[in-house]
Protein backbone atom coordinates (compact mmCIF):
# COMPACT_ATOMS: atom_id res chain seq x y z
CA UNK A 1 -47.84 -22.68 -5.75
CA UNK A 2 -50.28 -21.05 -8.20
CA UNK A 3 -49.45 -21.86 -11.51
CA UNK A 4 -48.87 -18.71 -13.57
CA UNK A 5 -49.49 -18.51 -17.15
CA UNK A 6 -46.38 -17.43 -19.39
CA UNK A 7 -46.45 -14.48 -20.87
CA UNK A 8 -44.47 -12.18 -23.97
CA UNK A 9 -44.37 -8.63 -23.93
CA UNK A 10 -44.59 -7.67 -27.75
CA UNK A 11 -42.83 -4.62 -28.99
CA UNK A 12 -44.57 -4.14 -32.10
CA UNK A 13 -48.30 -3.29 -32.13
CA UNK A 14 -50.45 -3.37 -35.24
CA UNK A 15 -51.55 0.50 -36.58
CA UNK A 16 -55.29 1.16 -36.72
CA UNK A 17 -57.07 1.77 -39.46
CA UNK A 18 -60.35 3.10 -39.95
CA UNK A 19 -63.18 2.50 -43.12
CA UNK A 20 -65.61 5.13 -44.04
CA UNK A 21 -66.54 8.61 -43.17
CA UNK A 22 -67.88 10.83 -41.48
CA UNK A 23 -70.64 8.49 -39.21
CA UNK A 24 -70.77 5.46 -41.07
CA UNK A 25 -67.04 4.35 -39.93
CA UNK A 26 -65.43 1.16 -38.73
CA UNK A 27 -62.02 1.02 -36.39
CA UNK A 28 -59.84 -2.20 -36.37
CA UNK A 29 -56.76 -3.11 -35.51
CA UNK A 30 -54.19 -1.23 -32.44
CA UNK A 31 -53.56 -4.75 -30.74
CA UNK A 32 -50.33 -5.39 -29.30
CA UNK A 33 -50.23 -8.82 -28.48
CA UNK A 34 -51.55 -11.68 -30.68
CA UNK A 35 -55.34 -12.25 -31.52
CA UNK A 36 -57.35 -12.37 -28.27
CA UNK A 37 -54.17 -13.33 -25.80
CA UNK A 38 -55.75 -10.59 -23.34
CA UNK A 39 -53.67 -11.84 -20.80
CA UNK A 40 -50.61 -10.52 -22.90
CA UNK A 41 -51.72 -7.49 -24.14
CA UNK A 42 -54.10 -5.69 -24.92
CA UNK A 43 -57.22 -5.42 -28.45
CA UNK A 44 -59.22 -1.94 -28.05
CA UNK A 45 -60.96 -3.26 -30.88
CA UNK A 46 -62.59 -6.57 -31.65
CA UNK A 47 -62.14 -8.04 -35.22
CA UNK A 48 -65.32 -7.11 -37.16
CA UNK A 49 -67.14 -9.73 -39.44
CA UNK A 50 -67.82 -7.82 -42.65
CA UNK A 51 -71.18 -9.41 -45.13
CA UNK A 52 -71.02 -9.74 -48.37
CA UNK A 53 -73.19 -9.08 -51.11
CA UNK A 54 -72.94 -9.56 -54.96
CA UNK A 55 -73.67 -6.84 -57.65
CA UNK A 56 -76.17 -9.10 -59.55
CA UNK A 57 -78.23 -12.15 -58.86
CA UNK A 58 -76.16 -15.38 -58.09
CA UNK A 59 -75.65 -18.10 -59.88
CA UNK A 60 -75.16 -22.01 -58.71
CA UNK A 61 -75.68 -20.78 -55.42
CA UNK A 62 -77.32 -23.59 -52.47
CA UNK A 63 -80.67 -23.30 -51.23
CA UNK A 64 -78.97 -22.24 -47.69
CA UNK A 65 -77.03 -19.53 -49.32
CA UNK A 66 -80.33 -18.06 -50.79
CA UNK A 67 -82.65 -18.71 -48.68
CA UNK A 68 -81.70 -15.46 -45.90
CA UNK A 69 -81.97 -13.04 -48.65
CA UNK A 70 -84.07 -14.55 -51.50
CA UNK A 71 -86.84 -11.61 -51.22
CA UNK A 72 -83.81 -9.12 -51.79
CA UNK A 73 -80.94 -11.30 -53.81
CA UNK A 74 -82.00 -9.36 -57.17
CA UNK A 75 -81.83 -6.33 -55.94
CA UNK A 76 -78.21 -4.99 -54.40
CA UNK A 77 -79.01 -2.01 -52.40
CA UNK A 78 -81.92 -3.39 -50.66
CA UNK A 79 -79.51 -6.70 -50.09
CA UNK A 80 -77.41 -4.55 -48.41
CA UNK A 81 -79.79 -2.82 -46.42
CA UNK A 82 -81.13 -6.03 -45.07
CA UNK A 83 -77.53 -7.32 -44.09
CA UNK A 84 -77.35 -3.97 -41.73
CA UNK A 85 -80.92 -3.57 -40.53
CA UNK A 86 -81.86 -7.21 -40.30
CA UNK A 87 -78.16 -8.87 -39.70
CA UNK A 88 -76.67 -5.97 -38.06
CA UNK A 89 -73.78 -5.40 -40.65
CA UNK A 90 -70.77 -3.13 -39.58
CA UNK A 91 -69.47 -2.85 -43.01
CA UNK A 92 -71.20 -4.04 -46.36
CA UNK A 93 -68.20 -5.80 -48.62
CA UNK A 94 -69.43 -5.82 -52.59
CA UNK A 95 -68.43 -8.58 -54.97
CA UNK A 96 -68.34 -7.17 -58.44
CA UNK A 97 -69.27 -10.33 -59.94
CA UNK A 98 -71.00 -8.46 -62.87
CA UNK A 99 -67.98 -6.94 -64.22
CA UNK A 100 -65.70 -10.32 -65.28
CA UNK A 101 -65.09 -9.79 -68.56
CA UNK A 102 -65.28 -13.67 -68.49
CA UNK A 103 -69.23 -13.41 -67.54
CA UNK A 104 -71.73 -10.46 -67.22
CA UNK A 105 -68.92 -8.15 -68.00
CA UNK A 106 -70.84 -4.98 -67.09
CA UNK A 107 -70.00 -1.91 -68.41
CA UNK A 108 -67.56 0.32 -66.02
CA UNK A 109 -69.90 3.16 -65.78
CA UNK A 110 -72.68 1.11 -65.13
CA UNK A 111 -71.12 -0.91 -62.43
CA UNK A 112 -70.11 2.43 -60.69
CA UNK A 113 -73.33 3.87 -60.81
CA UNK A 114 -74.81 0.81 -58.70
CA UNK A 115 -71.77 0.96 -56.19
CA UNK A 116 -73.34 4.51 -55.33
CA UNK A 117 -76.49 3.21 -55.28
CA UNK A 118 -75.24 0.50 -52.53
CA UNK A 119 -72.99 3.03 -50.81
CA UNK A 120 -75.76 5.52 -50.76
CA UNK A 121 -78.15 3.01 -49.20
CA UNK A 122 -76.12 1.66 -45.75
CA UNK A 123 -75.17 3.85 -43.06
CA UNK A 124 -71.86 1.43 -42.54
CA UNK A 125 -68.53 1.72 -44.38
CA UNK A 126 -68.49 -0.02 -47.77
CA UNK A 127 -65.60 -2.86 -49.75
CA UNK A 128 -65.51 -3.12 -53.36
CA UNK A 129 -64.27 -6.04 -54.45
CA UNK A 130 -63.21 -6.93 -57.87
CA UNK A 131 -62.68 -10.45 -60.22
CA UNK A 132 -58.77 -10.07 -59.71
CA UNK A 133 -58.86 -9.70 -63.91
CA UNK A 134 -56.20 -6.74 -63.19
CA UNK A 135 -57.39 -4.72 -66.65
CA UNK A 136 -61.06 -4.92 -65.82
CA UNK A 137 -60.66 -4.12 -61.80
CA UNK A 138 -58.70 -1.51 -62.41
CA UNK A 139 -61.11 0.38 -64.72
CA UNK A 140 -63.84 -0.17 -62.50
CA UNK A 141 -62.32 0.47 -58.90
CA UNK A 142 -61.27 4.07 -60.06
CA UNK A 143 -64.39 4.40 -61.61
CA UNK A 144 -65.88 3.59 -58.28
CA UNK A 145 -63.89 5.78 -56.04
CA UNK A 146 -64.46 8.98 -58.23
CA UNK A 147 -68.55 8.78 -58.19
CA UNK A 148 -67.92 8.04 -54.37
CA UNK A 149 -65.48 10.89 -53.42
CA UNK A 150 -64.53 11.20 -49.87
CA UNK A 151 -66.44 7.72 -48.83
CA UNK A 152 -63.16 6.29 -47.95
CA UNK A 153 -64.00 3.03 -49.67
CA UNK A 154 -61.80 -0.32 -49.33
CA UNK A 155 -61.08 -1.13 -52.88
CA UNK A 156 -59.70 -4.61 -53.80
CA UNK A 157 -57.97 -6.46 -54.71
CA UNK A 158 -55.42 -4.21 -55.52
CA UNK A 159 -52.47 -6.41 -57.05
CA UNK A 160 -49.02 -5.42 -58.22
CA UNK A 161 -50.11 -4.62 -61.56
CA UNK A 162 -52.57 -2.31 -60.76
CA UNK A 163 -51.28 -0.94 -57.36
CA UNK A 164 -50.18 2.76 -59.05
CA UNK A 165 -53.58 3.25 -61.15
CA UNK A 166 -55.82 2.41 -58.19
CA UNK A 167 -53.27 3.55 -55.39
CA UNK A 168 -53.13 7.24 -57.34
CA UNK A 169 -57.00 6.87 -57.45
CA UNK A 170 -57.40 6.08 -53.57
CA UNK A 171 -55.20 9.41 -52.82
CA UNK A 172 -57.16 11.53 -54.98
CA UNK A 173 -60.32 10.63 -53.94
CA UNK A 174 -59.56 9.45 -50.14
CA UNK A 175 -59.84 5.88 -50.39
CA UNK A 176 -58.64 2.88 -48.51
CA UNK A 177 -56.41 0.39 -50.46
CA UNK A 178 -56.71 -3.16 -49.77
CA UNK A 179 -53.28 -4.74 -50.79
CA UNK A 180 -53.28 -8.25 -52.51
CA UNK A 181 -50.93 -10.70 -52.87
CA UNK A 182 -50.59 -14.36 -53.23
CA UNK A 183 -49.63 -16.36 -50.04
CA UNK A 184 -46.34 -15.19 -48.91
CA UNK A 185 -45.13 -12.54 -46.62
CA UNK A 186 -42.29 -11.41 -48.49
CA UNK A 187 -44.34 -10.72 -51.25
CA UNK A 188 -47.32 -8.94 -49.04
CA UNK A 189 -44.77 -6.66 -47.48
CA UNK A 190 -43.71 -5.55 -50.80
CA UNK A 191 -46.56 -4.23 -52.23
CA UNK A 192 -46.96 -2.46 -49.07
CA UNK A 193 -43.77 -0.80 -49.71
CA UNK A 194 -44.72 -0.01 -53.21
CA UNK A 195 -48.00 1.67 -52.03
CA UNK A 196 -46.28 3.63 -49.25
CA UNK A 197 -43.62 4.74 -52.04
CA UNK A 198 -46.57 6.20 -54.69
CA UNK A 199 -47.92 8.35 -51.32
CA UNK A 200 -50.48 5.51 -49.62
CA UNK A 201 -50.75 6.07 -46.13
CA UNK A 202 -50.98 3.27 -43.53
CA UNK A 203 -53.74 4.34 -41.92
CA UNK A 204 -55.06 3.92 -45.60
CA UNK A 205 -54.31 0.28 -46.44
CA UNK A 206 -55.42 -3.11 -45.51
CA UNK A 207 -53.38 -6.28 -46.18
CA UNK A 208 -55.55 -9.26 -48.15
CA UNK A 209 -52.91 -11.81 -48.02
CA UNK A 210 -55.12 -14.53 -50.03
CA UNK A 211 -57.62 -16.82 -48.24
CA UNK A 212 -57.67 -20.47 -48.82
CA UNK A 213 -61.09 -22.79 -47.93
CA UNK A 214 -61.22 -25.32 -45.64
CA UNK A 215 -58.35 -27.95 -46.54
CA UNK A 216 -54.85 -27.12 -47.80
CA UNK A 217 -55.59 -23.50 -48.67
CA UNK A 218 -56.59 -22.37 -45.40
CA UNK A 219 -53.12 -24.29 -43.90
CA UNK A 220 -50.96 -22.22 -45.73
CA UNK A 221 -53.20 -18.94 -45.45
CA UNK A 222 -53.18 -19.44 -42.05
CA UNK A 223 -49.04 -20.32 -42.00
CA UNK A 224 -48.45 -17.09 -43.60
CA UNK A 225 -51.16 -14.63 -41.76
CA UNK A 226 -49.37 -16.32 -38.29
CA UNK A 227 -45.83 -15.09 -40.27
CA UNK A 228 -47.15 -11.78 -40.61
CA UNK A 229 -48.72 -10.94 -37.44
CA UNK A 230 -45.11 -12.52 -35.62
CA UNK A 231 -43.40 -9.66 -37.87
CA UNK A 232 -45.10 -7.17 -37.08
CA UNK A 233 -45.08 -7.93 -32.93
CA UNK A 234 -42.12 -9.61 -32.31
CA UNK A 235 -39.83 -8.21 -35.50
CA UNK A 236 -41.04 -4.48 -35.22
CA UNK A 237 -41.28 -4.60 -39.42
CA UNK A 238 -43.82 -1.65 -39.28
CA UNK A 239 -44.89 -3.02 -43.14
CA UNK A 240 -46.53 -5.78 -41.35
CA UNK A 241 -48.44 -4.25 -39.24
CA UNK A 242 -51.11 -4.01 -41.34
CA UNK A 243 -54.70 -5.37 -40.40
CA UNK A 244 -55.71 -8.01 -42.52
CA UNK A 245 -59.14 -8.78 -44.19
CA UNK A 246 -60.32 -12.05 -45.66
CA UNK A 247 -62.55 -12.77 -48.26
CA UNK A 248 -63.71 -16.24 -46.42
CA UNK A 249 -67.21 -16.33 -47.43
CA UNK A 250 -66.26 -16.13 -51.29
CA UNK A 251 -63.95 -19.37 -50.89
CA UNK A 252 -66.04 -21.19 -48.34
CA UNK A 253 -69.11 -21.25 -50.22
CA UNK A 254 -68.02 -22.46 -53.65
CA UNK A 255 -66.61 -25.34 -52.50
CA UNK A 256 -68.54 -28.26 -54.01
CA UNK A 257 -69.12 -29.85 -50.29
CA UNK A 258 -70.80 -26.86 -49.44
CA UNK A 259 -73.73 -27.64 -52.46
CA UNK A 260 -73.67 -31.69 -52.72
CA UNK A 261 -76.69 -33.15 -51.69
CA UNK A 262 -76.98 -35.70 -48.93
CA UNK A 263 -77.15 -38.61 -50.74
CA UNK A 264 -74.04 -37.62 -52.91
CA UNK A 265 -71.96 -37.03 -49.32
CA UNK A 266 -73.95 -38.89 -46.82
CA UNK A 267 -70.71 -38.82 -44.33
CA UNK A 268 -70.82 -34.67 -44.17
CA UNK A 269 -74.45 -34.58 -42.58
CA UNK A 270 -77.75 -32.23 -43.64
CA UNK A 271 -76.13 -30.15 -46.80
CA UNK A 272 -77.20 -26.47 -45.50
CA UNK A 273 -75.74 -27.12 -41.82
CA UNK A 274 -72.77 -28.54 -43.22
CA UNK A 275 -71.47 -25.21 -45.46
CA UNK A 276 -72.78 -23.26 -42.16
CA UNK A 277 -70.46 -25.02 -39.97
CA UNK A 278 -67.93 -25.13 -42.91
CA UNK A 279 -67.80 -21.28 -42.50
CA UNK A 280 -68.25 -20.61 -38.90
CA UNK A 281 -64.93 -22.63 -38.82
CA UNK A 282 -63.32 -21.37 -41.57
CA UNK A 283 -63.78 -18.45 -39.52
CA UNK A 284 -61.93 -19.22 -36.60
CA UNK A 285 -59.50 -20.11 -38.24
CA UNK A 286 -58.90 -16.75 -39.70
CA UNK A 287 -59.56 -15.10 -36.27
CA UNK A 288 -56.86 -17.06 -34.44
CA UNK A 289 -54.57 -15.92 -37.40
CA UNK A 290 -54.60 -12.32 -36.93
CA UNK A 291 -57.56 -11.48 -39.09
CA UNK A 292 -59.29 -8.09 -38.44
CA UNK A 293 -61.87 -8.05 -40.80
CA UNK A 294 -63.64 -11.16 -42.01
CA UNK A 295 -66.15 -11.29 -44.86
CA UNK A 296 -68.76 -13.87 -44.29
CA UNK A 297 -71.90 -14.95 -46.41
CA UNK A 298 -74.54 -16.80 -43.84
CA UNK A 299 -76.06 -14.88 -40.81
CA UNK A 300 -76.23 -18.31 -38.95
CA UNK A 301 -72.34 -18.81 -39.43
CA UNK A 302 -71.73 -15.22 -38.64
CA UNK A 303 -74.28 -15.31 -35.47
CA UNK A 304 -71.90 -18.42 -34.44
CA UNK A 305 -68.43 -16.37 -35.10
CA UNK A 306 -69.81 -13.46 -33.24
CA UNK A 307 -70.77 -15.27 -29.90
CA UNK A 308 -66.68 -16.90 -30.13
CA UNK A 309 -66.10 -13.28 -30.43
CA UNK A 310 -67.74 -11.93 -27.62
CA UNK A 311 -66.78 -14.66 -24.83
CA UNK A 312 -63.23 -14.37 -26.02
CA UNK A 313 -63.07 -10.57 -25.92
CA UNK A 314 -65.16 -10.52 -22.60
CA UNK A 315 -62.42 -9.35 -20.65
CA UNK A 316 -61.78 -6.53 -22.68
């Protein structure tokens, strides 16, 4: 007798949402059965790996980091040009590093007018992502999404604090919310209400429910994306059927393993191949929890993610 694999039929399906406009837009989401169990269900769209860029030159990054964009790291637009025409990009994510009011702390006006610079300069939809200093991000991501009317931006991380300043912003100039939370579903679902109460539409909102590194962070990211996504199927809790994004590359990269020279970790292997790999499974991680859109740093790592990607969407 052939052995037949089990299999769930999901009542719940999670919405899709789409980033951008008019022909520089990205679709994810409208699975109904859990990430890449084809046999279950079905994913008319494959999670996209977003790249990041900063807003200003980094700092303390490693040599392997650099290295892919060190004839464009100074300059953002062009950085983000290269990520589409040399990386093949599907959506450009922006860390607003220069506006911490712990660092650079660039002016609000200032930092808008280079987000329409960047948005101006990639034919794929565009993030904005801020420091998380609530005060600051909130000045600057309604800044943002005034100079870039009708874009339909992401703009995050919109928090708690901030959700009716940024959400009313996002209405009035036809944004796309990304809601954040620390790591807990009761808390994500929330702030999705909240949003959905000031007039945010689902179709407008992503979920950021906090990503971890490699180690203990990405255990309980992952526990609580898993909590989500079984919600949203199995529960029918149509505030959890969100699409989620993570902001992997960001956490990945900082880790001190990912800079210490080989003599300082000989046990971890060549320093550059070790954050690569770092990432690329960082990555998977995400995937297999019910990510949809996954911001990377490395073309190698995302080259990597992509091919797991492809072979396990092949059916589809």
């Amino acid at each position: 007798m052939a052995f037949e694999i089990p299999k769930i039929n999901y009542t719940g399906k999670i919405k899709e949402i789409t980033i951008g406009a008019d022909n520089k837009t990205a679709t994810v989401g409208g699975r109904d059965c859990y990430p890449f169990h084809l046999f279950e269900g079905s994913m008319p769209h494959k999670p996209i790996i977003a790249m990041e860029i900063w807003d200003m030159e980094p700092e303390g990054w490693p040599e392997a980091a650099i290295e892919p964009f060190k004839d464009v790291i100074s300059d953002p637009p062009s950085w983000a040009k290269k990520c589409v025409e040399e990386y093949g990009a599907r959506i450009i994510v922006v860390q607003l590093k220069s506006t911490d009011p712990n660092g650079e702390d660039r002016p609000v006006d200032e930092a808008a007018d280079l987000a329409k610079k960047i948005v101006d300069a990639v034919p794929v939809p565009v993030v904005f992502w801020g420091t998380a200093v609530n005060e600051k991000d909130e000045q600057v991501l309604k800044k943002i999404a005034e100079v870039c009317e009708g874009e339909n931006l992401g703009l995050s991380p919109v928090e708690e604090a901030i959700h009716k300043g940024v959400g009313a912003s996002s209405l009035g100039y036809k944004h796309t919310v990304v809601a954040s939370t620390p790591i807990d579903i009761n808390l994500a679902k929330q702030l999705n209400i909240l949003l959905g109460n000031l007039g945010v539409q689902d179709e407008h909102l992503l979920v950021d429910p906090t990503t971890g590194g490699l180690g203990y962070g990405i255990e309980y990211a992952y526990s609580v994306m898993e909590r989500i996504t079984q919600a949203g199927l199995t529960q029918e809790d149509d505030k959890l059927q969100i699409p989620m994004i993570n902001n992997l590359g960001n956490e990945i990269w900082k880790c001190k393993e990912a800079g210490m020279p080989k003599d300082e970790l000989p046990t971890m292997g060549e320093p550059g191949r070790r954050a690569i790999l770092m990432e690329a499974v960082g990555a998977v991680c995400y995937l297999l929890a019910g990510s949809d859109i996954l911001i990377m740093r490395h073309p190698e790592s995302i080259k990597l993610v992509q091919e797991m990607i492809n072979d396990l969407m092949a059916e589809n």
